[in-house]
N, C-alpha and C. Protein backbone atom coordinates (compact mmCIF):
# COMPACT_ATOMS: atom_id res chain seq x y z
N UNK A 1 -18.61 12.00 1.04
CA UNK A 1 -19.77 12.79 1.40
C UNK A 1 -21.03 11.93 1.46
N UNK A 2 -21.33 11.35 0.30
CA UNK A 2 -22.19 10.14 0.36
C UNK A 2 -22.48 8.86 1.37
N UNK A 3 -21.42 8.87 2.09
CA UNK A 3 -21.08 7.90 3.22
C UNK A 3 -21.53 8.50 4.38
N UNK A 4 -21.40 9.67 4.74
CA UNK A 4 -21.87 10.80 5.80
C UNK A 4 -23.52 10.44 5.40
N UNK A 5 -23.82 11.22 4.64
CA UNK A 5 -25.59 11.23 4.81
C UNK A 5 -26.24 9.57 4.83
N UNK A 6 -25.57 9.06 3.75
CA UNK A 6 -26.46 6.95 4.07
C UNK A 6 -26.29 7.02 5.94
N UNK A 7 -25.22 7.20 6.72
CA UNK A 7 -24.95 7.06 7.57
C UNK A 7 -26.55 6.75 8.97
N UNK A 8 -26.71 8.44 8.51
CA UNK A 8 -27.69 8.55 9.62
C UNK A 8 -28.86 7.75 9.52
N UNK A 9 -29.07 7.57 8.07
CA UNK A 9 -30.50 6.68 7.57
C UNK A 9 -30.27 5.42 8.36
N UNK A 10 -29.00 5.09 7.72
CA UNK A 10 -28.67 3.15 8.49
C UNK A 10 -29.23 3.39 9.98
N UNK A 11 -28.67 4.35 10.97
CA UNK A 11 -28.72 4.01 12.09
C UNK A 11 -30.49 3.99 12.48
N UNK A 12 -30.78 5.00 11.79
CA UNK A 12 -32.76 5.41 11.78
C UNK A 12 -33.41 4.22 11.33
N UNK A 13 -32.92 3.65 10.74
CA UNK A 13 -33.42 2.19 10.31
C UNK A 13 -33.00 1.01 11.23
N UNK A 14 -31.79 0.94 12.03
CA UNK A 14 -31.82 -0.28 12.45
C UNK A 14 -32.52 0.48 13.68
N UNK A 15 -33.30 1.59 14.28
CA UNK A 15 -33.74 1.95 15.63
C UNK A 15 -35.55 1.81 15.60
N UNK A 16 -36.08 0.37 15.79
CA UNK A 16 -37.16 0.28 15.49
C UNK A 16 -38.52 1.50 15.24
N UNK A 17 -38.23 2.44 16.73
CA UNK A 17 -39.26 3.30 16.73
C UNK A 17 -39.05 4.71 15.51
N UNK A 18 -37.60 4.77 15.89
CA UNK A 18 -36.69 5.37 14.70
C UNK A 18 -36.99 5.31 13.07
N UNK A 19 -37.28 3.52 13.38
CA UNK A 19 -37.27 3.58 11.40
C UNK A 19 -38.63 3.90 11.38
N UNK A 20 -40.01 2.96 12.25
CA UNK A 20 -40.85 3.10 12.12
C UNK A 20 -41.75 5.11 11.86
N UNK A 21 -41.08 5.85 12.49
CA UNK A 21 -41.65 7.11 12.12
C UNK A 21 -40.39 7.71 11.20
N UNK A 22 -39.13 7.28 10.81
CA UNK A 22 -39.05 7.56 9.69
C UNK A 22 -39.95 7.64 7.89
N UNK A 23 -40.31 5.89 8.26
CA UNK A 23 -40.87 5.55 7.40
C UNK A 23 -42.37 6.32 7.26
N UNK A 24 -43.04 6.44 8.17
CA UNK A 24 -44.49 7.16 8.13
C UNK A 24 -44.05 8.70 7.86
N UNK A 25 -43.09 9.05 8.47
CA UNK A 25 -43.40 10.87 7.47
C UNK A 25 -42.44 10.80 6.16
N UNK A 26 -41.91 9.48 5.67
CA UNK A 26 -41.98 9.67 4.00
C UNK A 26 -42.88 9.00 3.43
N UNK A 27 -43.65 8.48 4.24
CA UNK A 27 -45.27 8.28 3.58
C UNK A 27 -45.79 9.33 3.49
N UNK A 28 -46.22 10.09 4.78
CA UNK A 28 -46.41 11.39 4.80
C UNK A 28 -46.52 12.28 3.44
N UNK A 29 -44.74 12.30 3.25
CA UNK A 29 -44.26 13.28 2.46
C UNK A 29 -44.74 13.39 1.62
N UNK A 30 -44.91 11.90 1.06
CA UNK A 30 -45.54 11.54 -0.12
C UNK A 30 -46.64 11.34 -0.55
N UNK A 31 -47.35 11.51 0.66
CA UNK A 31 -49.08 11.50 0.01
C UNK A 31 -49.34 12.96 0.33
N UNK A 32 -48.83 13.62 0.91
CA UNK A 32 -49.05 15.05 0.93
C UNK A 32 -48.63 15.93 -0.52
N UNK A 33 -47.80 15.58 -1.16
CA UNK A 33 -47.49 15.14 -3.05
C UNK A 33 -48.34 15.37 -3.55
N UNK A 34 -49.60 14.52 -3.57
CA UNK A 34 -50.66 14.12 -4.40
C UNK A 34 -51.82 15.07 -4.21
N UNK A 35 -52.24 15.68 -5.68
CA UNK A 35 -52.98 16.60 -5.64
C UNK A 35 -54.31 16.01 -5.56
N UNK A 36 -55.71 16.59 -5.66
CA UNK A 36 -56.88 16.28 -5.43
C UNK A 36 -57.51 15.41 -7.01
N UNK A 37 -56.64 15.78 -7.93
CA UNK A 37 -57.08 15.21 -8.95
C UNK A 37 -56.02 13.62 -8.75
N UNK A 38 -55.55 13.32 -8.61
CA UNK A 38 -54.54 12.32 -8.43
C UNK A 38 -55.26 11.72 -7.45
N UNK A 39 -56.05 12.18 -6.08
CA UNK A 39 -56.13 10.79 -5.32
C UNK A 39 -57.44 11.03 -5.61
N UNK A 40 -58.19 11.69 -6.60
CA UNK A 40 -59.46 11.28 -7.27
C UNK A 40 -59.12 10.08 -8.58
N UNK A 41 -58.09 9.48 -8.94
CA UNK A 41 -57.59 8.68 -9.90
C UNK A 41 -57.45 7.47 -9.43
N UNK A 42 -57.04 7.82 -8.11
CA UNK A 42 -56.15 6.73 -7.50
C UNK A 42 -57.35 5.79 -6.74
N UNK A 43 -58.81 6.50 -6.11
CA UNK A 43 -59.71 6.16 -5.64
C UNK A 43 -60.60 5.50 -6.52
N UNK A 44 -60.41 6.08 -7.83
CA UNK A 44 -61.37 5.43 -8.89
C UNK A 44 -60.72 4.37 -9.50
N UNK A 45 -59.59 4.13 -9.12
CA UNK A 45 -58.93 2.67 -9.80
C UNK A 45 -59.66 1.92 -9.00
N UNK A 46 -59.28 2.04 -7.77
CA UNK A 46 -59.48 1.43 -6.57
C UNK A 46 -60.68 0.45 -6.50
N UNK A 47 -62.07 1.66 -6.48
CA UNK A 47 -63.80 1.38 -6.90
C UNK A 47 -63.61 0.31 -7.94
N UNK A 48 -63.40 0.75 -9.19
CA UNK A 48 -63.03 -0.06 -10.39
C UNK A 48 -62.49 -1.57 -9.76
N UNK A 49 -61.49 -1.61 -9.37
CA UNK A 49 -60.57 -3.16 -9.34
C UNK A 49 -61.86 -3.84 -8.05
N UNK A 50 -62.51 -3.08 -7.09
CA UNK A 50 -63.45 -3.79 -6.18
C UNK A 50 -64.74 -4.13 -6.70
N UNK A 51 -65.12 -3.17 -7.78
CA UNK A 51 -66.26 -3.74 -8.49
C UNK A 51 -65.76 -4.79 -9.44
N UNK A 52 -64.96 -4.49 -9.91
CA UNK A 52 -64.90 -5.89 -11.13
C UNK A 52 -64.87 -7.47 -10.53
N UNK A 53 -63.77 -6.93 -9.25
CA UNK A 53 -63.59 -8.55 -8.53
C UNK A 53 -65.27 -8.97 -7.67
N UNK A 54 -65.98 -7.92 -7.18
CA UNK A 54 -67.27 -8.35 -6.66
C UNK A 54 -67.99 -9.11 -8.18
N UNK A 55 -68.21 -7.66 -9.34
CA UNK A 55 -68.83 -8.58 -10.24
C UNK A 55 -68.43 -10.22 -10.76
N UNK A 56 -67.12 -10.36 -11.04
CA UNK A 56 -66.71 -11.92 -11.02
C UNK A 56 -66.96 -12.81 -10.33
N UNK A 57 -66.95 -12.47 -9.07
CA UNK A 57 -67.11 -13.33 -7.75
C UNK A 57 -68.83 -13.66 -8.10
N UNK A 58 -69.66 -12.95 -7.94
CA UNK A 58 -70.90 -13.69 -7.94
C UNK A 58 -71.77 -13.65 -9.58
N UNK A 59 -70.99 -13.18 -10.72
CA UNK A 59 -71.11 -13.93 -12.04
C UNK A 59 -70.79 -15.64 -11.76
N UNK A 60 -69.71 -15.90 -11.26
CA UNK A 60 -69.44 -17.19 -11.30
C UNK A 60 -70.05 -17.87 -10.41
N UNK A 61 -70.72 -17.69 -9.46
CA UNK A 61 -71.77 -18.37 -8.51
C UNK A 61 -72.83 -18.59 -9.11
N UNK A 62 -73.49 -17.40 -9.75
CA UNK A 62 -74.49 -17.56 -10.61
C UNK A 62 -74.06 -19.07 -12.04
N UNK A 63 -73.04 -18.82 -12.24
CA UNK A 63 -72.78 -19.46 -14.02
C UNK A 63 -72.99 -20.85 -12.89
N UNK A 64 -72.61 -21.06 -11.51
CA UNK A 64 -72.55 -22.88 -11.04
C UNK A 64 -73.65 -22.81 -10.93
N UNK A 65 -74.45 -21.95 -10.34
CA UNK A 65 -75.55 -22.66 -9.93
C UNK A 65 -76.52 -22.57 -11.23
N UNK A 66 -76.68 -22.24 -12.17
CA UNK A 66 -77.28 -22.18 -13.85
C UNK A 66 -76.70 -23.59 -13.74
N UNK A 67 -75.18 -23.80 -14.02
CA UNK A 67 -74.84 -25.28 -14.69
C UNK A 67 -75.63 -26.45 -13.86
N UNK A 68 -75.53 -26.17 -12.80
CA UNK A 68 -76.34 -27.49 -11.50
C UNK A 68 -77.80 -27.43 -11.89
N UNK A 69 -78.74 -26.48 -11.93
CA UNK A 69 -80.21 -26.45 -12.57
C UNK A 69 -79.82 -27.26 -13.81
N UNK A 70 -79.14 -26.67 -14.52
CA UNK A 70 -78.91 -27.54 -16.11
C UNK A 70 -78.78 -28.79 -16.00
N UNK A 71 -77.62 -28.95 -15.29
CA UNK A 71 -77.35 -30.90 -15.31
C UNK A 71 -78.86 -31.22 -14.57
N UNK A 72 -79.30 -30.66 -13.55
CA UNK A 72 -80.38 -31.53 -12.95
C UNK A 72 -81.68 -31.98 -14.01
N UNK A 73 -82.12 -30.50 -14.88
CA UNK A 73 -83.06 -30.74 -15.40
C UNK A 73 -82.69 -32.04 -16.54
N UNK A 74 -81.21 -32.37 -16.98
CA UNK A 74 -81.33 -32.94 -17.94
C UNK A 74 -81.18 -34.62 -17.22
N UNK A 75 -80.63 -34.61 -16.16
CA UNK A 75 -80.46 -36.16 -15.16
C UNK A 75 -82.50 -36.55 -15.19
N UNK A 76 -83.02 -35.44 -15.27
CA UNK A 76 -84.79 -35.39 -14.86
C UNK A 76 -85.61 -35.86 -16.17
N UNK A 77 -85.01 -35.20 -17.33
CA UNK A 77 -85.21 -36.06 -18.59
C UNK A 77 -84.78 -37.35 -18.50
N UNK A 78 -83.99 -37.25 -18.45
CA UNK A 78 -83.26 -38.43 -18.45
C UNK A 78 -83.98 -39.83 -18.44
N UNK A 79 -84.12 -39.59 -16.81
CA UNK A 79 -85.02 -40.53 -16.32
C UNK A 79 -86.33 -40.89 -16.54
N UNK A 80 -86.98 -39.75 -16.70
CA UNK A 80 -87.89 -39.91 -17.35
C UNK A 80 -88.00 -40.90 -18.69
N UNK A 81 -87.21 -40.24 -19.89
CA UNK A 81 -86.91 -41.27 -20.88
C UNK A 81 -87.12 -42.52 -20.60
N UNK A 82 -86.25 -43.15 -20.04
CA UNK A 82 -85.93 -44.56 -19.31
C UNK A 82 -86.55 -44.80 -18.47
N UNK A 83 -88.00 -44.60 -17.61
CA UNK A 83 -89.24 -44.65 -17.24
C UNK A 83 -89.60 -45.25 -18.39
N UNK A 84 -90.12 -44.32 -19.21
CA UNK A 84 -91.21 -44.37 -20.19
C UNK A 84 -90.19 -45.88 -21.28
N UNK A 85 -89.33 -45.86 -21.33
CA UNK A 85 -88.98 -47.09 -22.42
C UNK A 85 -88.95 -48.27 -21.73
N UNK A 86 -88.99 -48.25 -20.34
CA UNK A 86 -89.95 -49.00 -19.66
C UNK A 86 -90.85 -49.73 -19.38
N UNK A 87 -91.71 -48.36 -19.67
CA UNK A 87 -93.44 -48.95 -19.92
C UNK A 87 -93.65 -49.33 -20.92
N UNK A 88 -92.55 -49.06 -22.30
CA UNK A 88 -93.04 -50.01 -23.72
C UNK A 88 -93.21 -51.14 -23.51
């Protein structure tokens, strides 16, 4: 009996246009599933995982360009120093 029903799937699958709108109305099926509180969950992960990766992304632009001011101001001492032991 089990061999009968896989049957028709195999053939719906190897029939490109076949599998292709197979596959979209059990997407379908399945987001039609999901109640209003669920793809209010599913949207707020979503927000969440895009804000965190935006906030990282330009935290760490900020932390290089802090470290590059840093090394510069201290290359600026620096020199300075060794100016001035210079002029001793």
């Amino acid at each position: 009996m089990k061999a009968q029903a896989v049957q028709p799937v195999v053939e719906i699958v190897q029939d490109k246009p076949g599998a292709i709108s197979y596959w979209f109305s059990l997407s379908v099926a399945g987001v039609s599933a999901l109640s209003w509180e669920a793809w209010g969950v599913i949207v707020g992960m979503i927000g969440v995982a895009i804000t965190t990766g935006t906030n990282y992304y330009f935290k760490r632009r900020d932390d290089k360009r802090k470290e590059r001011e840093s090394q510069a101001a201290i290359d600026a001492d620096r020199a300075k120093r060794e100016a001035y032991r210079r002029d001793e």
